[in-house]
N, C-alpha and C. Protein backbone atom coordinates (compact mmCIF):
# COMPACT_ATOMS: atom_id res chain seq x y z
N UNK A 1 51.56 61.17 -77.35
CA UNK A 1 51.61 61.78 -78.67
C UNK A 1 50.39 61.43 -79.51
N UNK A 2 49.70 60.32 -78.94
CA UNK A 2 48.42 60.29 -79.75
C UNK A 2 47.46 61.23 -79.88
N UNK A 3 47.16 61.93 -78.37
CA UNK A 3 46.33 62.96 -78.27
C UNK A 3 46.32 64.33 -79.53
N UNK A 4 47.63 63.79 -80.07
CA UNK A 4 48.02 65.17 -80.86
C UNK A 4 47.13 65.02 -82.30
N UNK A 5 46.96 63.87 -82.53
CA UNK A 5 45.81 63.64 -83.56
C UNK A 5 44.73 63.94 -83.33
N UNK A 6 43.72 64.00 -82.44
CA UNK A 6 42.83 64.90 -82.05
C UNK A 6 42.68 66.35 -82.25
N UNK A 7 43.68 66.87 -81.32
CA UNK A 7 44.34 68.26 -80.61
C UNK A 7 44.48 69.25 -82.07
N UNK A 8 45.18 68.65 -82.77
CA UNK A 8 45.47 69.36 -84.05
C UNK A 8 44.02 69.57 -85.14
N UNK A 9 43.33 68.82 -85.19
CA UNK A 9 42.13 69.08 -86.03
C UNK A 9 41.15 69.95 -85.64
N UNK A 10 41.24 69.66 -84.33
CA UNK A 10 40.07 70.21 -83.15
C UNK A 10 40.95 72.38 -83.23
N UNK A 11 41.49 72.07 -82.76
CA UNK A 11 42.44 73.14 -83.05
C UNK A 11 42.66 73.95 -84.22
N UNK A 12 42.21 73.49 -85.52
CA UNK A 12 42.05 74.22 -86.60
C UNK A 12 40.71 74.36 -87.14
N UNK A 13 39.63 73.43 -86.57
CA UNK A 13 38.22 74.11 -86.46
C UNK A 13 38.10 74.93 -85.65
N UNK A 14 38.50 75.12 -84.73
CA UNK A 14 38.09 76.16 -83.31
C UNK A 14 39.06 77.16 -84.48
N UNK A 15 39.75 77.67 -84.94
CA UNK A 15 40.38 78.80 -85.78
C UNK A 15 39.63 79.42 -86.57
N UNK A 16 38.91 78.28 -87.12
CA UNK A 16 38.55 78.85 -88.75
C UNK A 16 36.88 79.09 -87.95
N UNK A 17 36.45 78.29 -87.31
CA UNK A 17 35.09 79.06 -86.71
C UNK A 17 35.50 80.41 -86.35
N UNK A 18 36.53 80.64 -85.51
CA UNK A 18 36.92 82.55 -85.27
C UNK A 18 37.23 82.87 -86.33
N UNK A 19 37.64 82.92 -87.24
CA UNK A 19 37.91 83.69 -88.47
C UNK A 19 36.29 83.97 -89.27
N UNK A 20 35.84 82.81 -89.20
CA UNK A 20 33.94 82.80 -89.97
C UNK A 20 33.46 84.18 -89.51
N UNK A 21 33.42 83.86 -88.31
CA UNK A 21 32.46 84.92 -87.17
C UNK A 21 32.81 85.81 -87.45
N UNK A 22 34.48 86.74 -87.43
CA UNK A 22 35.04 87.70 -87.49
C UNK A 22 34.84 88.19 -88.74
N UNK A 23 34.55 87.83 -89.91
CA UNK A 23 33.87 87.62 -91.17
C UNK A 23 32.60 88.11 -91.46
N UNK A 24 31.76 87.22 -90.55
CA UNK A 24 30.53 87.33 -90.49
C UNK A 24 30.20 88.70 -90.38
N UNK A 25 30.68 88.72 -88.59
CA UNK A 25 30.29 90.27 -88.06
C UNK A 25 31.17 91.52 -88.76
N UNK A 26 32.25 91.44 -89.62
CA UNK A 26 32.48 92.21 -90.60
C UNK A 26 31.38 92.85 -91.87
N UNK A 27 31.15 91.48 -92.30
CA UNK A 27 30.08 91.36 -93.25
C UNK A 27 28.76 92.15 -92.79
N UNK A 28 28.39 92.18 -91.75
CA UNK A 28 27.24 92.73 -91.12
C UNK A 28 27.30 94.18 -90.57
N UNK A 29 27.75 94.48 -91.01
CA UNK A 29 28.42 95.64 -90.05
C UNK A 29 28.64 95.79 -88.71
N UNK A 30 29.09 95.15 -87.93
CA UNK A 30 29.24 95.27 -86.35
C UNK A 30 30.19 96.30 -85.91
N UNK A 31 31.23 96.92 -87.06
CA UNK A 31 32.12 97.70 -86.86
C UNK A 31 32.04 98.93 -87.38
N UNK A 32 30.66 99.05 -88.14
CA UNK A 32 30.73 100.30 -88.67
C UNK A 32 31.20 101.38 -87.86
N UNK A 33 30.80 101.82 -86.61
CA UNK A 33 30.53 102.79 -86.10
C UNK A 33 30.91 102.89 -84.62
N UNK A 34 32.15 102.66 -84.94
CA UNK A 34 33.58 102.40 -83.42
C UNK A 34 32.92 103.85 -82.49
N UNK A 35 32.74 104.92 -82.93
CA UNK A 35 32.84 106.13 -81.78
C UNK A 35 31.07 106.68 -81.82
N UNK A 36 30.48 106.09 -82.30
CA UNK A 36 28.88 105.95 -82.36
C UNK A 36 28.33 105.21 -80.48
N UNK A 37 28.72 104.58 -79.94
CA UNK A 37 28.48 103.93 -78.44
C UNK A 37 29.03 105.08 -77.67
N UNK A 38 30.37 104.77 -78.25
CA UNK A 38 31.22 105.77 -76.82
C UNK A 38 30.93 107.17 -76.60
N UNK A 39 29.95 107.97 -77.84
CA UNK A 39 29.91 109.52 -77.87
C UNK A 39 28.47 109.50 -77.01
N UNK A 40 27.61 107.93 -76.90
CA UNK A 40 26.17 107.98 -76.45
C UNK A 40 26.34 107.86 -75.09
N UNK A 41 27.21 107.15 -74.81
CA UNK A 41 27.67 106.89 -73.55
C UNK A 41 27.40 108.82 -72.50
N UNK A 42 28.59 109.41 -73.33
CA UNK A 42 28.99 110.71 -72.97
C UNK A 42 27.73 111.79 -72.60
N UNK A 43 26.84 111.79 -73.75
CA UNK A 43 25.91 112.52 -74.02
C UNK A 43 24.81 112.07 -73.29
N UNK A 44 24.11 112.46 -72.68
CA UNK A 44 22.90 112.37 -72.31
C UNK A 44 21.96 113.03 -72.98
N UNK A 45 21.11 112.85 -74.05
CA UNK A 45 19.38 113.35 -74.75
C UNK A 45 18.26 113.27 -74.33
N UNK A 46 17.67 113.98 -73.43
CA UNK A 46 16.81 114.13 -73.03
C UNK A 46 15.61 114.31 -73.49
């Protein structure tokens, strides 16, 4: 049960670093443009 003093802190930095990022790349736009890849994919421009 000691380990759990570790486990638990470690465990709520590793969270809140994914929440930052998810933040971050919000903030940045990483999501603008969900069907912008997948339509380039399709299309070929020659």
């Amino acid at each position: 049960m000691d380990v759990l003093i570790y486990l638990i802190p470690i465990a709520l930095f590793l969270g809140l670093l994914g929440l930052a990022a998810f933040l971050w790349s919000l903030r940045n736009g990483q999501f603008e443009d969900l069907d912008g890849a997948a339509e380039r994919v399709l299309f070929d421009e020659d």
